[in-house]
Protein backbone atom coordinates (compact mmCIF):
# COMPACT_ATOMS: atom_id res chain seq x y z
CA UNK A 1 107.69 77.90 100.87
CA UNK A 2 106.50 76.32 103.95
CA UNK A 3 107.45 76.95 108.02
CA UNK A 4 110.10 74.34 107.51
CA UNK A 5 111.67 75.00 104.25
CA UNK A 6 111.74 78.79 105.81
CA UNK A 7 113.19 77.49 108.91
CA UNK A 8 116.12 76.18 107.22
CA UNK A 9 116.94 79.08 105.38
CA UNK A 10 120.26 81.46 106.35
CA UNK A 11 119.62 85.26 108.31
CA UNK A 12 120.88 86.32 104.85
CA UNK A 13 118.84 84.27 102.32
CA UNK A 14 115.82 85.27 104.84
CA UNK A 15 115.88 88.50 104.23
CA UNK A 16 116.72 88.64 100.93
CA UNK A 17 113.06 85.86 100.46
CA UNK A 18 111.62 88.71 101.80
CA UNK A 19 112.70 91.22 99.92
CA UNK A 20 111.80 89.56 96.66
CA UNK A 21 108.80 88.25 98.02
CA UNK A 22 106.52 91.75 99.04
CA UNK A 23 103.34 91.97 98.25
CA UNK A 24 101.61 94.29 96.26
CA UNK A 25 97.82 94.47 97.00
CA UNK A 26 96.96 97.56 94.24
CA UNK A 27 98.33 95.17 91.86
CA UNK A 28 96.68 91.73 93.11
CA UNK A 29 93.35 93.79 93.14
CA UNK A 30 93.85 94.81 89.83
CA UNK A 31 94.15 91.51 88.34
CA UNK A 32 91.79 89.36 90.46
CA UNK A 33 89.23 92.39 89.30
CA UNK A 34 90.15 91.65 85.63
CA UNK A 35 90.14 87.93 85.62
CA UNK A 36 86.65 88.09 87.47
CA UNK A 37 85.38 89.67 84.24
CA UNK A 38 86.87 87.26 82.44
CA UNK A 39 85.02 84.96 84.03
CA UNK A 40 81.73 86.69 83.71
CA UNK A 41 82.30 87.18 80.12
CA UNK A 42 83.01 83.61 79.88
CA UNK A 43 79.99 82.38 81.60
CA UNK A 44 77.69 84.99 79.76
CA UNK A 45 78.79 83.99 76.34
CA UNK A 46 78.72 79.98 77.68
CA UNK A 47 81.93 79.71 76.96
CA UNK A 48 82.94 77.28 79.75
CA UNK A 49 86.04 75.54 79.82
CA UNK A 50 90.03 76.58 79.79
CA UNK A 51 88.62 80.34 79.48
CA UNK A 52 86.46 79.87 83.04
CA UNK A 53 89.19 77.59 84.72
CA UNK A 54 92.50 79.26 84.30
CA UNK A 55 91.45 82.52 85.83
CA UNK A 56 90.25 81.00 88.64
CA UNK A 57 93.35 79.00 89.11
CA UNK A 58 95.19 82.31 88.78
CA UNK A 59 92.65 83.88 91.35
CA UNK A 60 93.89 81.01 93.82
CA UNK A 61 97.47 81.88 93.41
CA UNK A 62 96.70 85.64 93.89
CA UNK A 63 94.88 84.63 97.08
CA UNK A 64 97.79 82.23 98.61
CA UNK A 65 100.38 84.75 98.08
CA UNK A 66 99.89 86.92 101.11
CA UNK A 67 99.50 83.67 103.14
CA UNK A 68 102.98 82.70 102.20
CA UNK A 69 104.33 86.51 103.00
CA UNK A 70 102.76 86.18 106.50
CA UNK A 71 104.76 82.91 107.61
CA UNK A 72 108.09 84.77 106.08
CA UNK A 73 106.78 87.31 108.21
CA UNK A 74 106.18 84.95 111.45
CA UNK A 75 109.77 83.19 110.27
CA UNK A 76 111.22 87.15 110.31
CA UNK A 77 110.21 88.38 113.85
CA UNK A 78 110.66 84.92 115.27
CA UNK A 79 114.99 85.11 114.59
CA UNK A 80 114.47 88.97 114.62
């Protein structure tokens, strides 16, 4: 979700985005960790392909999440 489409959004439906949407950074670490040796296992064993470029999409998404959790955040303390 983006500035506007949080913008637009109830008090209610707010809060209850952020609710859903906490992070958890044990976890995140956990699997960026793993799919970073997948990637290393991939390259080492030249398999490159699918089994090199899906983990690093998933890496991405891992990575935007807490960017996303800091403009509900903004959205949050801006209506209080």
């Amino acid at each position: 979700m983006n500035q506007s489409e949080l913008s637009q959004l109830s008090d209610e439906e707010l809060l209850e985005v952020a609710k859903n949407n906490k992070p958890s950074p044990i976890i995140d670490a956990f699997f960026i960790g793993f799919l970073i040796g997948i990637i290393i296992f991939s390259v080492v064993s030249n398999t490159w392909g699918l089994v090199t470029i899906i983990p690093l999409f998933l890496i991405y998404i891992f990575l935007k999440k807490p960017k996303k959790y800091e403009a509900l955040k903004q959205e949050l303390k801006k209506r209080n």
